[in-house]
C-alpha atoms as a PDB file:
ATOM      1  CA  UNK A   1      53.895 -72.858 213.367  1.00  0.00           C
ATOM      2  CA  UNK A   2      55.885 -74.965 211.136  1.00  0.00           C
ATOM      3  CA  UNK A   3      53.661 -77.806 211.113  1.00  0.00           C
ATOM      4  CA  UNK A   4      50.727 -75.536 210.284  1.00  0.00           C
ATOM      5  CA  UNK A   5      52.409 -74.430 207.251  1.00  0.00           C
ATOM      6  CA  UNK A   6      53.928 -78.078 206.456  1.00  0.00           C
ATOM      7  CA  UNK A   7      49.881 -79.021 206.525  1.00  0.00           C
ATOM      8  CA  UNK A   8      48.720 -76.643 204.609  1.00  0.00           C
ATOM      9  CA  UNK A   9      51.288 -76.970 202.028  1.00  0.00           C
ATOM     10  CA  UNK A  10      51.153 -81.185 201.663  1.00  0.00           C
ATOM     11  CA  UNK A  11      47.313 -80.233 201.045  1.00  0.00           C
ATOM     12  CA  UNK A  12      47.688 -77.836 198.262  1.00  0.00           C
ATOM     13  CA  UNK A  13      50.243 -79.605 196.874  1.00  0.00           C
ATOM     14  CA  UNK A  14      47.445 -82.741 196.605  1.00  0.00           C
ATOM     15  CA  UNK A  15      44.636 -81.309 195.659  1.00  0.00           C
ATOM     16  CA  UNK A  16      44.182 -77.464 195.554  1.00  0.00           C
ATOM     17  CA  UNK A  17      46.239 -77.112 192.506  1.00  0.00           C
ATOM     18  CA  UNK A  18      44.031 -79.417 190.633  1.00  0.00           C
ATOM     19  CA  UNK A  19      40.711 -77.251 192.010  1.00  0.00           C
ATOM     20  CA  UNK A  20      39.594 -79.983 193.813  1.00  0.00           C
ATOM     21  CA  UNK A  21      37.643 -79.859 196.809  1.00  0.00           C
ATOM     22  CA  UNK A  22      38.813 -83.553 198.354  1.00  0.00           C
ATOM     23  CA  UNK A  23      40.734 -83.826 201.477  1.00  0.00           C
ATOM     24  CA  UNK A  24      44.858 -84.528 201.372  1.00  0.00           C
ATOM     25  CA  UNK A  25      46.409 -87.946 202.462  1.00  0.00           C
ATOM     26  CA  UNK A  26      48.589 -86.037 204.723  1.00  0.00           C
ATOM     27  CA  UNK A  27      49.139 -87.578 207.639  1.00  0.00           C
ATOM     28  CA  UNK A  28      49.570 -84.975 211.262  1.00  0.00           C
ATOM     29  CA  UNK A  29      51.075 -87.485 214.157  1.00  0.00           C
ATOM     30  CA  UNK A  30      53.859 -84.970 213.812  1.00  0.00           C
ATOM     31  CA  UNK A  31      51.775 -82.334 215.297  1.00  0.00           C
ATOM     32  CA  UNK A  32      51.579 -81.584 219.021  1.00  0.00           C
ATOM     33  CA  UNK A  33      50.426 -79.366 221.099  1.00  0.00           C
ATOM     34  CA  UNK A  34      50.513 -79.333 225.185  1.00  0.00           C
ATOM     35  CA  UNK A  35      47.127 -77.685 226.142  1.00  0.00           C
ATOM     36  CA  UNK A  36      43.466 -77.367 224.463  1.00  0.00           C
ATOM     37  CA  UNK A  37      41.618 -77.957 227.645  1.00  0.00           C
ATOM     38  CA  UNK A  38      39.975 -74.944 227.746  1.00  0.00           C
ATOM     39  CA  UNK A  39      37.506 -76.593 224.994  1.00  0.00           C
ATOM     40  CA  UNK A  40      36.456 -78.913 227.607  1.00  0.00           C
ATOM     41  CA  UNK A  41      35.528 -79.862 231.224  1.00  0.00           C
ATOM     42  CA  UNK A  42      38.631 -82.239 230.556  1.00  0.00           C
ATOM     43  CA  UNK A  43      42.128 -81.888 229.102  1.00  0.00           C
ATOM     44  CA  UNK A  44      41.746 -84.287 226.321  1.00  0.00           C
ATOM     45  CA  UNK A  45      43.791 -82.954 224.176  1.00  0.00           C
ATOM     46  CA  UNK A  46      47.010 -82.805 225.913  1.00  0.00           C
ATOM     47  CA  UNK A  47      47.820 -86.219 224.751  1.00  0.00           C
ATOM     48  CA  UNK A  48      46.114 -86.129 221.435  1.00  0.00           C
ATOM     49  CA  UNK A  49      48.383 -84.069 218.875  1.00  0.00           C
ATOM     50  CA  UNK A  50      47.305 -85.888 216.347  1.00  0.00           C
ATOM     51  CA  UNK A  51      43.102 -85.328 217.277  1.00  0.00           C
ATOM     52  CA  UNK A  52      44.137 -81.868 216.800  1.00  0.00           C
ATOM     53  CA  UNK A  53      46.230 -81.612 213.734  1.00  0.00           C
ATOM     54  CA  UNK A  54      43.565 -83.368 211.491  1.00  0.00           C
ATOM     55  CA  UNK A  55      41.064 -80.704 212.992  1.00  0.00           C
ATOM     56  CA  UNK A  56      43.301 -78.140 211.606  1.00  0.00           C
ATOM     57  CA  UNK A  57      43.711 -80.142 208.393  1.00  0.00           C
ATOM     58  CA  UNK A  58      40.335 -80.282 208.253  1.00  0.00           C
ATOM     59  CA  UNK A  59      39.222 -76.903 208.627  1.00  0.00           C
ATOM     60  CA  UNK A  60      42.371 -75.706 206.381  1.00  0.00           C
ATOM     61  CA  UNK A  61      40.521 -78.006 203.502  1.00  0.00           C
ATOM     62  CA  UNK A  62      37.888 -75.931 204.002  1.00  0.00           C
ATOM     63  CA  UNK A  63      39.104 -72.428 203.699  1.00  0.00           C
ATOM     64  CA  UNK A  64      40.972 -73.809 200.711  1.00  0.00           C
ATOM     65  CA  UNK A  65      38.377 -75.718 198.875  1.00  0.00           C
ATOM     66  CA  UNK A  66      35.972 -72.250 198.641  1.00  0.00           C
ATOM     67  CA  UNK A  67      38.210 -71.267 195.751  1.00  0.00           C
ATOM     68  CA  UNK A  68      35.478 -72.990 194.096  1.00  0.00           C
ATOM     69  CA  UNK A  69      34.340 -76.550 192.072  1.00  0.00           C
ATOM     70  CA  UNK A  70      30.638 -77.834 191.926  1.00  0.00           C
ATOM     71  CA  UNK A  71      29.500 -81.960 191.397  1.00  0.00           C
ATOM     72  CA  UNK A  72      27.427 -84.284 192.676  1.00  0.00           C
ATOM     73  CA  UNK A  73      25.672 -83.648 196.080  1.00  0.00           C
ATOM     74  CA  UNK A  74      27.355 -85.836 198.996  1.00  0.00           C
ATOM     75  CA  UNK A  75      26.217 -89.034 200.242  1.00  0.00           C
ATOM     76  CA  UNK A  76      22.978 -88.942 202.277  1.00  0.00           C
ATOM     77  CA  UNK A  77      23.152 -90.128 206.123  1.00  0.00           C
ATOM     78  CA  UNK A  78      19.832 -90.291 208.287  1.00  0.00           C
ATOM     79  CA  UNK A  79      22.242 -89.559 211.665  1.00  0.00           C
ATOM     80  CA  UNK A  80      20.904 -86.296 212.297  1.00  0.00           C
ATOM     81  CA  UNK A  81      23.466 -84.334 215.014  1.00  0.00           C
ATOM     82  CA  UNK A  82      22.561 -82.152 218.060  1.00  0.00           C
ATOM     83  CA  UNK A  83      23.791 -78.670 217.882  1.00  0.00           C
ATOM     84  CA  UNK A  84      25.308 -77.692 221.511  1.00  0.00           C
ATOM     85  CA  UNK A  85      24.619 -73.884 222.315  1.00  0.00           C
ATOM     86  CA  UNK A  86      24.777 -70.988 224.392  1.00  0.00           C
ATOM     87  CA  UNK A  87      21.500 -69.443 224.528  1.00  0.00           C
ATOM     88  CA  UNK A  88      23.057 -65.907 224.028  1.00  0.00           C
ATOM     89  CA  UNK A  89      21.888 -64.179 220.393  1.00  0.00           C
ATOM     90  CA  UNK A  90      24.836 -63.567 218.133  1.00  0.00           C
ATOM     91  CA  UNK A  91      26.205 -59.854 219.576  1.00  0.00           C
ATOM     92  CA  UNK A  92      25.289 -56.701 216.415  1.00  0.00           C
ATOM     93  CA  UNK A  93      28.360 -55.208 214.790  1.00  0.00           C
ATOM     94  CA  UNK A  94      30.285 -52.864 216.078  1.00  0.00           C
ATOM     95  CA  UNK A  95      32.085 -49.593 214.237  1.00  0.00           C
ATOM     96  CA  UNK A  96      34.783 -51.100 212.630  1.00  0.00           C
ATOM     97  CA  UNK A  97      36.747 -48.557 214.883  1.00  0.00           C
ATOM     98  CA  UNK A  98      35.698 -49.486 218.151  1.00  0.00           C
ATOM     99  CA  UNK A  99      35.917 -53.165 217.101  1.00  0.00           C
ATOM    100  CA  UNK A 100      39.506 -52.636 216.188  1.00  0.00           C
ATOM    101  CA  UNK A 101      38.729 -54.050 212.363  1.00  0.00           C
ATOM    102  CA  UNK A 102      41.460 -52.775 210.991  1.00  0.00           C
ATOM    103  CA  UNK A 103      44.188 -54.053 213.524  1.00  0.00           C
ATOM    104  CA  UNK A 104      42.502 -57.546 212.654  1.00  0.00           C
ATOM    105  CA  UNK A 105      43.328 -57.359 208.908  1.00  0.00           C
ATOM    106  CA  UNK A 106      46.309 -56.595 209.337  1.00  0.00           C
ATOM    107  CA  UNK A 107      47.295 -59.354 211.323  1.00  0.00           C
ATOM    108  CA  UNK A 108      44.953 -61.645 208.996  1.00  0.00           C
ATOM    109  CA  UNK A 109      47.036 -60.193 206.230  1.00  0.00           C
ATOM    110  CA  UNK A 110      50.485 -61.060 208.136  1.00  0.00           C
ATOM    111  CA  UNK A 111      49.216 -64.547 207.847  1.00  0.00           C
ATOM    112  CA  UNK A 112      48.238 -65.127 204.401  1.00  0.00           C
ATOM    113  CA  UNK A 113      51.803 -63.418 203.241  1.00  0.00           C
ATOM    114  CA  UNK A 114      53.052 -66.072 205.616  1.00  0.00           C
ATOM    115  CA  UNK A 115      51.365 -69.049 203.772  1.00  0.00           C
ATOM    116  CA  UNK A 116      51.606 -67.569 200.507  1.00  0.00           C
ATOM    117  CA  UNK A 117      55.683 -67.265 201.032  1.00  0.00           C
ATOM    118  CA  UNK A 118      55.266 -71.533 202.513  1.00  0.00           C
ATOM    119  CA  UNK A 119      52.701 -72.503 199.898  1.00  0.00           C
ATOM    120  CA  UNK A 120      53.939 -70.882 196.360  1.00  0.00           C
ATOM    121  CA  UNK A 121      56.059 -73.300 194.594  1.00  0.00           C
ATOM    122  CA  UNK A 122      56.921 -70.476 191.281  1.00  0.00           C
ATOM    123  CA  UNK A 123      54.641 -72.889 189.256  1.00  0.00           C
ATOM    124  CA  UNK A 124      50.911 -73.863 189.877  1.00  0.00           C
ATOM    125  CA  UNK A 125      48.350 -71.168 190.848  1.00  0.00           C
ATOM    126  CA  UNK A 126      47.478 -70.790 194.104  1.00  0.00           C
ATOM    127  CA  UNK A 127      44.261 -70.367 195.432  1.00  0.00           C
ATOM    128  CA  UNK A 128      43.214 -70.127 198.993  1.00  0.00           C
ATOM    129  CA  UNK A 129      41.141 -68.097 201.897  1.00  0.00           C
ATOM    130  CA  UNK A 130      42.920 -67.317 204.349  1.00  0.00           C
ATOM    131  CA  UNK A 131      39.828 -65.213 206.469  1.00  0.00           C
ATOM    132  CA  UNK A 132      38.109 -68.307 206.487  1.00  0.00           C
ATOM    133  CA  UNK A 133      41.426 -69.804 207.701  1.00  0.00           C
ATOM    134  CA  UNK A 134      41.586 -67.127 210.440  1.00  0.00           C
ATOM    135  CA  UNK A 135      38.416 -67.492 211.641  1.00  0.00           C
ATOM    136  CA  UNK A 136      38.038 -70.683 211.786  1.00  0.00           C
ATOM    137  CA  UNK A 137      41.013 -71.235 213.939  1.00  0.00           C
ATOM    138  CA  UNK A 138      39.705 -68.452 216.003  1.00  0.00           C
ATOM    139  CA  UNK A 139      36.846 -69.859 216.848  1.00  0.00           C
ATOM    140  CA  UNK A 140      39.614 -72.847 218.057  1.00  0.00           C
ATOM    141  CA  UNK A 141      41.293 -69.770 219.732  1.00  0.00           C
ATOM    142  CA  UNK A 142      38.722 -69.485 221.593  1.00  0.00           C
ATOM    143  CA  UNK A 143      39.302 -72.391 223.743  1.00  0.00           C
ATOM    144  CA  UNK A 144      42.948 -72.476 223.935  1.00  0.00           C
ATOM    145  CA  UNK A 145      44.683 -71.864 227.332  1.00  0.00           C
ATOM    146  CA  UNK A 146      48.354 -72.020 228.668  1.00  0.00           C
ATOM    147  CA  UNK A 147      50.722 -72.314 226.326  1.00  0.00           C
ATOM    148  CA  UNK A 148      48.680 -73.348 223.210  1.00  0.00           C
ATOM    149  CA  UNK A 149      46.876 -70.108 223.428  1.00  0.00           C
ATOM    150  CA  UNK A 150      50.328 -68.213 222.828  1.00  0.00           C
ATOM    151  CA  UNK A 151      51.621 -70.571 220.602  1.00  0.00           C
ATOM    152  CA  UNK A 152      48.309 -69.562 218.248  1.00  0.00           C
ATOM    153  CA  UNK A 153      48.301 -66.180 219.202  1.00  0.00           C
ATOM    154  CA  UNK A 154      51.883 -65.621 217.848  1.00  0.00           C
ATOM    155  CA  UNK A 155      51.431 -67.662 214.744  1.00  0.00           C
ATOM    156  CA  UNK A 156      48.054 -66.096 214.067  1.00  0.00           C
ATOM    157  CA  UNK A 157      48.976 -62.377 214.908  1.00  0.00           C
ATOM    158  CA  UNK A 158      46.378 -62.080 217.339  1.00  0.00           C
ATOM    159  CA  UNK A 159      47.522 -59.594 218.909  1.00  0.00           C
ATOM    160  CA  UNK A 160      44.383 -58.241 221.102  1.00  0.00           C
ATOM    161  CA  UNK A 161      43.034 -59.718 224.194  1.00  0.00           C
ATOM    162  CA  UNK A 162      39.797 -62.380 223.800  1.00  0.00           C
ATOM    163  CA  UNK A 163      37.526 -59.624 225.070  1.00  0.00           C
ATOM    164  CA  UNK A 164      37.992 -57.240 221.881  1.00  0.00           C
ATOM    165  CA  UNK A 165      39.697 -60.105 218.975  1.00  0.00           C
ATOM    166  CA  UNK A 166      36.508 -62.209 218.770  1.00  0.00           C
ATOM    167  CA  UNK A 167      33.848 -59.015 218.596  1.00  0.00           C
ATOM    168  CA  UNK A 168      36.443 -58.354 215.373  1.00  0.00           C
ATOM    169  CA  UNK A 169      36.162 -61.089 213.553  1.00  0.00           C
ATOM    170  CA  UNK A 170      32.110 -60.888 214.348  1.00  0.00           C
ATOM    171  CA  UNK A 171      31.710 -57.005 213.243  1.00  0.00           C
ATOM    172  CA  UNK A 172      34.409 -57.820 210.261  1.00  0.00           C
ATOM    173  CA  UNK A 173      32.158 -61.292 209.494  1.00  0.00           C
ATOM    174  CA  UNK A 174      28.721 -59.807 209.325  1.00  0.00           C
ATOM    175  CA  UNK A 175      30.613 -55.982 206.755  1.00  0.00           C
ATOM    176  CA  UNK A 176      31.843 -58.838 204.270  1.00  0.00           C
ATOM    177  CA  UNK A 177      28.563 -61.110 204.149  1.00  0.00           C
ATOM    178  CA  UNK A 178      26.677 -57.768 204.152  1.00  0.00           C
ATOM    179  CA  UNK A 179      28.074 -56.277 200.589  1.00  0.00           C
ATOM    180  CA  UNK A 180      26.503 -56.545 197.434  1.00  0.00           C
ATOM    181  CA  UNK A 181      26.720 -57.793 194.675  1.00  0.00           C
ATOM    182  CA  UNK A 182      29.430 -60.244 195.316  1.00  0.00           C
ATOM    183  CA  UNK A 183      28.670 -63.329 197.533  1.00  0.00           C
ATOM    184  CA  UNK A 184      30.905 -64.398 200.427  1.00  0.00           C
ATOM    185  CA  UNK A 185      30.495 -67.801 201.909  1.00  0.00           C
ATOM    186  CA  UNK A 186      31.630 -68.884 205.187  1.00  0.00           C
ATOM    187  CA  UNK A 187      31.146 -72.669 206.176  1.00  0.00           C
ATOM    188  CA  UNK A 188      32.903 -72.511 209.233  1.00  0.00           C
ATOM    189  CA  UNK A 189      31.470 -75.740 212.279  1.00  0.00           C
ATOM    190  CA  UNK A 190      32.891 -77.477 214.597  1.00  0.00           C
ATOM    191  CA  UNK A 191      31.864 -81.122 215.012  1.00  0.00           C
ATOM    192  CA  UNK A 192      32.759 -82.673 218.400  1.00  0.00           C
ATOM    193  CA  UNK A 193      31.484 -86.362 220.196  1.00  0.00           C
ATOM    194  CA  UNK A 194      28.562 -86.310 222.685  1.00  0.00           C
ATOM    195  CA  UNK A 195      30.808 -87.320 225.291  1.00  0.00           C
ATOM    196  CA  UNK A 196      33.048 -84.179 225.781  1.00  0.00           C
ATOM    197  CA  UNK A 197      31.324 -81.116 228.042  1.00  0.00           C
ATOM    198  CA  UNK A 198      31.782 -78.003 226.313  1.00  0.00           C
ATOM    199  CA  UNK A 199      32.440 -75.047 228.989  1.00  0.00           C
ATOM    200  CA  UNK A 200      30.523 -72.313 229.472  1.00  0.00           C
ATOM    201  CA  UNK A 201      32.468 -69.475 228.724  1.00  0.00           C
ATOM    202  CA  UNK A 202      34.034 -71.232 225.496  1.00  0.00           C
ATOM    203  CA  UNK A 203      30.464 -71.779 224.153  1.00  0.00           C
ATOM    204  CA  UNK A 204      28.979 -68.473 224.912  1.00  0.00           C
ATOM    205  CA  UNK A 205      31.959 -67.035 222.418  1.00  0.00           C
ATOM    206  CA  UNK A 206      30.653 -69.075 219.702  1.00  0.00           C
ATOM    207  CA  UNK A 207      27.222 -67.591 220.084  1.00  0.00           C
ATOM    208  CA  UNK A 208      27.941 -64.323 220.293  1.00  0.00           C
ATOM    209  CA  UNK A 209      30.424 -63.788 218.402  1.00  0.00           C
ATOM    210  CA  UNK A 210      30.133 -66.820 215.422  1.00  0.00           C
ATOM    211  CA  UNK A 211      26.258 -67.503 215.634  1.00  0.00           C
ATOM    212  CA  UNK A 212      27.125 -71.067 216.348  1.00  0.00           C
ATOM    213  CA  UNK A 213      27.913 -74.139 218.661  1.00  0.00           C
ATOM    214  CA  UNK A 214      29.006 -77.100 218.759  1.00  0.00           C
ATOM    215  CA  UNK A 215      27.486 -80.301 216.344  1.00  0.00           C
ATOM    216  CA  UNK A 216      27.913 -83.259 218.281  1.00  0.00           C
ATOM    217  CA  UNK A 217      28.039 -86.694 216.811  1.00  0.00           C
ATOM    218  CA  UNK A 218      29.092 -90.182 216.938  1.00  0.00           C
ATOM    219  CA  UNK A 219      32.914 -89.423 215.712  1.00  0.00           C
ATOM    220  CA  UNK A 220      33.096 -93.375 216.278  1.00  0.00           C
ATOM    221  CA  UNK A 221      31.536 -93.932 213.645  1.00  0.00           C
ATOM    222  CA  UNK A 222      34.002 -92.217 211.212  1.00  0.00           C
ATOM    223  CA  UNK A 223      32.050 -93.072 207.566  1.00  0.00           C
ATOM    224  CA  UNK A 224      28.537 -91.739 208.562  1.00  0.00           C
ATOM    225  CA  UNK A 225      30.575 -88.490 210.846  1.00  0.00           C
ATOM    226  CA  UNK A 226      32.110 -88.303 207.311  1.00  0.00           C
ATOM    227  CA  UNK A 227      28.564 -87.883 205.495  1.00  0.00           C
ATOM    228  CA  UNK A 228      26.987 -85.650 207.599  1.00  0.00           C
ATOM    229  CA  UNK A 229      29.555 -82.870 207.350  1.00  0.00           C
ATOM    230  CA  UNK A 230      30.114 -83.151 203.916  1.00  0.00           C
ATOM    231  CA  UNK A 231      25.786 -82.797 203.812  1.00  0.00           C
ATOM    232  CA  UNK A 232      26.648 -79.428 205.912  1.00  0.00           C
ATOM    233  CA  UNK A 233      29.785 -78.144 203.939  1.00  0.00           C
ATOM    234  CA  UNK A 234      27.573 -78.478 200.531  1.00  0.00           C
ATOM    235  CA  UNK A 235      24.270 -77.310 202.031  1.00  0.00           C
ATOM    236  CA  UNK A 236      26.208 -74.315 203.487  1.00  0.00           C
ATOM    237  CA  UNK A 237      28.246 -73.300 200.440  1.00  0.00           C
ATOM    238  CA  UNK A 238      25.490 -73.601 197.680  1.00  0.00           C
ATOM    239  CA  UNK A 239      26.847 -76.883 196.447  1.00  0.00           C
ATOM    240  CA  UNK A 240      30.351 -75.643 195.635  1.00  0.00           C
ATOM    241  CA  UNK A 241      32.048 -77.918 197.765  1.00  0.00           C
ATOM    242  CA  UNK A 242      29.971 -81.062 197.180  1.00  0.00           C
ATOM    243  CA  UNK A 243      32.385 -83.928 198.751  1.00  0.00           C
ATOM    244  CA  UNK A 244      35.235 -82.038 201.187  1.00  0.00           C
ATOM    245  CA  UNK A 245      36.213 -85.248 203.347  1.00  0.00           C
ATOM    246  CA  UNK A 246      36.576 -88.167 200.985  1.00  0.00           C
ATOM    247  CA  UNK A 247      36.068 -92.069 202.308  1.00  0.00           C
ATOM    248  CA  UNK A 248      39.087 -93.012 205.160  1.00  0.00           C
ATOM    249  CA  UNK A 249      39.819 -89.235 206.344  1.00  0.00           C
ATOM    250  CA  UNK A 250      38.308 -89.651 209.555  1.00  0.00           C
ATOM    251  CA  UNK A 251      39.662 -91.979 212.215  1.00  0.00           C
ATOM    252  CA  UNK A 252      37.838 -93.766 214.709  1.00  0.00           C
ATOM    253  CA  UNK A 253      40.227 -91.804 217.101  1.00  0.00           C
ATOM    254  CA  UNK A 254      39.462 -88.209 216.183  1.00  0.00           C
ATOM    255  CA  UNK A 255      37.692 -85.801 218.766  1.00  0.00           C
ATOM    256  CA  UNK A 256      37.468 -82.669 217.103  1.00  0.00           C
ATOM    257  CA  UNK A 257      36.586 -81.345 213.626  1.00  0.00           C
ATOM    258  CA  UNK A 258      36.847 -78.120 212.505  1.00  0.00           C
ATOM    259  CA  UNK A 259      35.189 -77.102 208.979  1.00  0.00           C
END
């Protein structure tokens, strides 16, 4: 949990103060965590902390950067990715009763008092989203196992089994993108490499629950990986966030990006 918050921090310290929507130099080799297998057919991450923490960073840039700034579209890449999913349709809404809504925001809120009391330095302004924080790092959750899966669950305050937190987030998703007049945007992905297999069960959550997959690409090749998601995160938010991961913030080494 610490290094969560110690990532977070480092990146609004960098950039979020200034409203920009650019990544942080912060580096995560600090980070580690025993167990993400369920993701995968194979336990790669069990000796890949750092894989892992710049997925985090990554998707906390995200949440963060929807406070808002608009520029110049990203750079244009012809690598065109292959979206990996379930052919189950995205589940309807539930009551916000029988989906247990309001147990959700109240752990959601438990977070974002948590990261408001690690982030607020008594001077700048603060800006960040923490429900695209949450479910983003749900949709992570989702293939935890083992002792990574508590780790999260505590430091997330999920505190309902898989089988009723994700149908939540899904019926809480689909009441806030629903209201009018106001306009809430949700870029959340997750960008993976062709050769990882993506169980079952893991990618039939993402369907049904967050109307998504997996976008595979060459993470290899970290400059044009770079471009396409930035393409995505600008496409997806209306041009708000126009360049989220600037030049070097993908390695050559990372498996796993979550935006």
């Amino acid at each position: 949990m610490k290094y969560l918050f110690a990532i977070v921090k480092e990146a609004m310290r960098n950039k979020v103060q200034h409203i920009s929507c650019h990544g942080s130099k912060t580096t995560v080799e600090e980070w580690h965590t025993p167990d993400l297998q369920g993701l995968y057919t194979r336990g790669s991450y069990r000796t890949k902390g750092s894989a892992l923490g710049l997925a985090i960073l990554i998707l906390i840039l995200v949440a963060l950067g929807l406070s808002g700034c608009t520029g110049t579209a990203p750079e244009i890449s012809n690598q065109r990715p292959d979206l990996v999913v379930s052919a189950k349709p995205c589940l309807a809404a539930q009551t916000f009763k029988a989906a247990r809504v309001p147990q959700l925001v109240a752990g959601n809120t438990e977070l974002a008092f948590d990261l408001y009391r690690q982030l607020y330095d008594g001077e700048a302004n603060l800006v960040f989203a923490p429900q695209n924080l949450s479910t983003g790092l749900a949709m992570a959750y989702a293939g935890a196992q083992g002792d990574t899966q508590a780790q999260m669950a505590k430091t997330l305050y999920f505190e309902m089994p898989d089988s009723q937190l994700h149908p939540a987030f899904s019926t809480l998703d689909q009441e806030i993108t629903s209201r009018e007049p106001a306009q809430y945007i949700s870029a959340n992905a997750l960008w993976g490499s062709p050769k990882d297999s993506y169980l079952a069960p893991f990618l039939d959550t993402l369907a049904e629950h967050y109307g998504t997959g997996v976008w595979n690409m060459d993470l290899e090749d970290p400059e044009k990986s770079r471009q396409i998601i930035n393409q995505w995160v600008y496409a997806e938010t209306g041009g708000w966030i126009p360049d989220l991961l600037p030049p070097g913030s993908l390695q050559e080494n990372t498996e796993l990006v979550l935006t």
